[in-house]
Protein backbone atom coordinates (compact mmCIF):
# COMPACT_ATOMS: atom_id res chain seq x y z
CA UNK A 1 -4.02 -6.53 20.64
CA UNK A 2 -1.29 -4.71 19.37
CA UNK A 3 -0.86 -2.73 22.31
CA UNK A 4 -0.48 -5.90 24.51
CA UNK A 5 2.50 -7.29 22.14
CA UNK A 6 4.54 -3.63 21.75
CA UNK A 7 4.29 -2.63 25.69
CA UNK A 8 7.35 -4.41 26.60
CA UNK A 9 9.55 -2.43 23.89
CA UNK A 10 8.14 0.55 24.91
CA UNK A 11 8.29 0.56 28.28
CA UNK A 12 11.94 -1.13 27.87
CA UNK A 13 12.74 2.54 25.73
CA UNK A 14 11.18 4.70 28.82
CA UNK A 15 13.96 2.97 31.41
CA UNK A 16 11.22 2.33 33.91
CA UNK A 17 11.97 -0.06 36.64
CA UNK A 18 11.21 -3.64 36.08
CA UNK A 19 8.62 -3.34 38.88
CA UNK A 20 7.08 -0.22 37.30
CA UNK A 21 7.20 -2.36 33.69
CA UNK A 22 5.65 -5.07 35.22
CA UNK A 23 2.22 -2.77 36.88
CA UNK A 24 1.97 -0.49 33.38
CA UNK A 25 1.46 -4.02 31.62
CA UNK A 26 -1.16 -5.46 33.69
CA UNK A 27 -2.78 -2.31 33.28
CA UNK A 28 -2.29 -2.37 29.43
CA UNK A 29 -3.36 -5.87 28.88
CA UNK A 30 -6.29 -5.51 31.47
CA UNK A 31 -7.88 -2.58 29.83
CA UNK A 32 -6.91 -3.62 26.39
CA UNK A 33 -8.90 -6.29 27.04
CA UNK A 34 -12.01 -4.80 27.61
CA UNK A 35 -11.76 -2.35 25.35
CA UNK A 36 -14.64 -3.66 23.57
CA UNK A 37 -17.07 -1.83 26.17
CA UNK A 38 -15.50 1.12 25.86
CA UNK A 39 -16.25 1.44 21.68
CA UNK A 40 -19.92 0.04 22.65
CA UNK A 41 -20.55 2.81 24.83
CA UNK A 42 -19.12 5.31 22.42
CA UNK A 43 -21.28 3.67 19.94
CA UNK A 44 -24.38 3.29 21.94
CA UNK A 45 -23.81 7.35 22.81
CA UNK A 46 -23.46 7.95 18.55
CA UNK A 47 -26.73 6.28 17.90
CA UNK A 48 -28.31 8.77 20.71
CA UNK A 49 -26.63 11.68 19.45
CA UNK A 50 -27.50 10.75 15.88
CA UNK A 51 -30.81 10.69 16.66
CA UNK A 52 -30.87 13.93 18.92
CA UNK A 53 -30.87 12.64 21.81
CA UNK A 54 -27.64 14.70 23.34
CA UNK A 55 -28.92 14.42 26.85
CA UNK A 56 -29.34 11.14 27.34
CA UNK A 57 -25.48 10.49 25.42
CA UNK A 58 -24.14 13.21 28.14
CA UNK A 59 -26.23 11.05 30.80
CA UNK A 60 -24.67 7.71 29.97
CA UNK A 61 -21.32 9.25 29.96
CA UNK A 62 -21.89 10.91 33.26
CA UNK A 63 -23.01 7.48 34.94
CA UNK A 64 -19.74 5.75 33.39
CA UNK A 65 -17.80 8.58 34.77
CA UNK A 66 -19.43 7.88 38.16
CA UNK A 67 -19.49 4.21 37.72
CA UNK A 68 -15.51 4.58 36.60
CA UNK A 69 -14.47 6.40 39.99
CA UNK A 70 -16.65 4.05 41.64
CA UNK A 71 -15.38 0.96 40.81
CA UNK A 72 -11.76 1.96 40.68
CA UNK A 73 -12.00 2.73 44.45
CA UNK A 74 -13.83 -0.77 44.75
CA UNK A 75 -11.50 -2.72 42.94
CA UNK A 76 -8.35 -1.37 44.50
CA UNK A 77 -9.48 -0.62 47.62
CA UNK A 78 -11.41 -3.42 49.00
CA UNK A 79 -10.73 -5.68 46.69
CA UNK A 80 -7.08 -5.44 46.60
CA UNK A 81 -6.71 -5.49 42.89
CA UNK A 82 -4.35 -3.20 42.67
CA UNK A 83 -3.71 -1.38 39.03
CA UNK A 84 -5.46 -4.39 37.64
CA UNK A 85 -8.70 -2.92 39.63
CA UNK A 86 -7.72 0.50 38.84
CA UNK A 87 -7.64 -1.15 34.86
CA UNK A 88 -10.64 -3.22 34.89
CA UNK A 89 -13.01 -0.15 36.61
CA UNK A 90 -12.89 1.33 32.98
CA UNK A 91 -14.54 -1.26 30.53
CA UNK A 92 -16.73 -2.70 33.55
CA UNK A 93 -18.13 1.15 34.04
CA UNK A 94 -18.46 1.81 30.35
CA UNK A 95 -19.98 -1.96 29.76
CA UNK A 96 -23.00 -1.35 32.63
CA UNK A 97 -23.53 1.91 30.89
CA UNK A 98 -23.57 0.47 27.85
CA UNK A 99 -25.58 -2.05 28.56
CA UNK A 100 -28.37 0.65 29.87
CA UNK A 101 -28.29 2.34 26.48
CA UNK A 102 -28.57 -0.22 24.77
CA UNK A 103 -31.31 -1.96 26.61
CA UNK A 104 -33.00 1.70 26.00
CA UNK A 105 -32.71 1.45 22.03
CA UNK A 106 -33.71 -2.18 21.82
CA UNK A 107 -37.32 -1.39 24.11
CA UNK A 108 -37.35 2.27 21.86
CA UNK A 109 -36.86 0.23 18.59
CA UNK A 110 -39.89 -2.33 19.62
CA UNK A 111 -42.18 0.93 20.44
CA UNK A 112 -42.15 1.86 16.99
CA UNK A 113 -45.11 2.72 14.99
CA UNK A 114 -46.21 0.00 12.34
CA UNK A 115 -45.22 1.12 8.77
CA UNK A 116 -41.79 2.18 10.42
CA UNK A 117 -38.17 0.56 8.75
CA UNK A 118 -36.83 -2.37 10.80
CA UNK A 119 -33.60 -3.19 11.66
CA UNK A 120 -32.65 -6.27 9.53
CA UNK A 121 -28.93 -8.65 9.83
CA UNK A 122 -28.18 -6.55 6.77
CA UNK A 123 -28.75 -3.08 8.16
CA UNK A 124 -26.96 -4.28 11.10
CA UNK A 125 -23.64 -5.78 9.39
CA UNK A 126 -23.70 -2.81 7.43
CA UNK A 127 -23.28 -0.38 10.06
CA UNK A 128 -21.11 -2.58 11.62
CA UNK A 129 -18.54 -2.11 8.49
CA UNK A 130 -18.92 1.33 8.55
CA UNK A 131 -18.46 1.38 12.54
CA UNK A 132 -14.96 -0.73 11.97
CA UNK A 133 -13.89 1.91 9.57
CA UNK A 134 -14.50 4.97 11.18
CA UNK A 135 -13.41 2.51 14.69
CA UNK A 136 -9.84 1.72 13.03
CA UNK A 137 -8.34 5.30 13.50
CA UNK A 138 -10.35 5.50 16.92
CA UNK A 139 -8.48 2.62 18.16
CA UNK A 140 -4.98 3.58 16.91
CA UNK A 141 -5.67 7.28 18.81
CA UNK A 142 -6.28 5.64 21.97
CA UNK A 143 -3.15 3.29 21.43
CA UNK A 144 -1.40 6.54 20.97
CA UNK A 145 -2.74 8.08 24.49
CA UNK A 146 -2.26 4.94 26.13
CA UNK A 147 1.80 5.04 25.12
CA UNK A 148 1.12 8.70 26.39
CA UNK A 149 -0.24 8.02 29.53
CA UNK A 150 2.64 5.21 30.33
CA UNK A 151 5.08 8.05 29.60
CA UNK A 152 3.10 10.50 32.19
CA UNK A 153 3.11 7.33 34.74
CA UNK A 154 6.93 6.89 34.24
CA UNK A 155 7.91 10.14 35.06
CA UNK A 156 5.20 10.56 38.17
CA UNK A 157 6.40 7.45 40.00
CA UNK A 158 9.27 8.62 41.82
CA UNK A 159 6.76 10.74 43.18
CA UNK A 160 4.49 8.12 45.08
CA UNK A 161 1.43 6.50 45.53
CA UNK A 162 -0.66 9.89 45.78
CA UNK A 163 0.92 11.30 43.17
CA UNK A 164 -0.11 8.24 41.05
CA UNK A 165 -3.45 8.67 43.22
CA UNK A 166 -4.01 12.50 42.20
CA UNK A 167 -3.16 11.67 38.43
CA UNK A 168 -5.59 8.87 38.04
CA UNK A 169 -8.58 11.57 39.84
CA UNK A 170 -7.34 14.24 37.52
CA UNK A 171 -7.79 11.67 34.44
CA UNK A 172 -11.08 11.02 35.94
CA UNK A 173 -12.19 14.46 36.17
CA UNK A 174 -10.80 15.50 32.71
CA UNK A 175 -12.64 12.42 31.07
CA UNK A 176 -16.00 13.65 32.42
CA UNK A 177 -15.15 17.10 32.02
CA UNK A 178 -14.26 16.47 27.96
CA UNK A 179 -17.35 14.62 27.87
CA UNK A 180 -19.97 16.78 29.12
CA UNK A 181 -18.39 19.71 26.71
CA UNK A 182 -18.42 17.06 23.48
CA UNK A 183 -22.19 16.48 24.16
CA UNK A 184 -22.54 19.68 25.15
CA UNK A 185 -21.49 20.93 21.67
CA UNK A 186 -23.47 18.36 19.94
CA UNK A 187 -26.73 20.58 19.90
């Protein structure tokens, strides 16, 4: 959680108001927190790619996407989360569709002709390792966009709430958008 313990310093070098400081944590910590569903759904979305299964990748991504927008209007809206909400829509949209892939390999991996390879523990904390190393770089990119993104919130504030409002839709949009194109490509 390296993020969570160098936010303070950084957002003490942008001059942001203590108020501003204060929201840009809680939606640090919140998200760093579940970033965990975030890397399973990229990982769920390798192991369909991997095995040429683009579409259904794309699919996932798409209902995350969906899912994202959804629950960010849910959280902050009617449930008056505020940028907590807005933080928390991302790893509970990418853990549901996650958790759809998944359940999708696991029912695939039972169907399997006898004679087939298994996955074993071994095979498992093997790919694991090799996950965690190709992982490691992944995580220190999206630290990087994160300190980005603070930056971009920073200088939009003194615009308002729909400013804010129209940044976190264009994020939205962009994430789907540079989704559909990486699958896309994948073929």
């Amino acid at each position: 959680m390296a993020a969570v313990l160098i936010t303070a310093p950084l957002l003490a070098l942008t001059g942001v108001t203590a108020e501003v400081a204060a929201e840009a944590r809680t939606f640090v910590v919140t998200l760093c927190s579940g970033m965990i569903a975030v890397y399973a759904l990229g990982a769920v979305c390798a192991v369909l790619t991997g095995r040429g299964d683009a579409r259904r990748a794309t699919g996932l991504m798409i209902a995350a996407s969906v899912l994202n927008a959804v629950f960010a209007w849910l959280f902050v809206g009617p449930g008056r989360l505020g940028i907590a909400g807005a933080a928390l829509a991302v790893p509970a949209a990418n853990a549901l569709a996650a958790a759809a892939g998944l359940t999708r390999l696991v029912s695939e991996q039972r169907r399997r002709p006898a004679g087939t390879s298994r996955v074993t523990a071994a095979t498992v904390r093997a790919e694991i390792r090799r996950g965690l190393r190709i992982g490691a770089p992944m995580a220190v990119q999206y630290l990087l966009i994160g300190v980005g993104v603070l930056a971009l919130v920073w200088i939009i504030t003194p615009f308002g709430d729909e400013a804010l409002a129209a940044l976190t839709v264009v994020s939205r949009l962009e994430l789907l958008t540079s989704a559909l194109f990486l699958n896309l490509s994948a073929r």
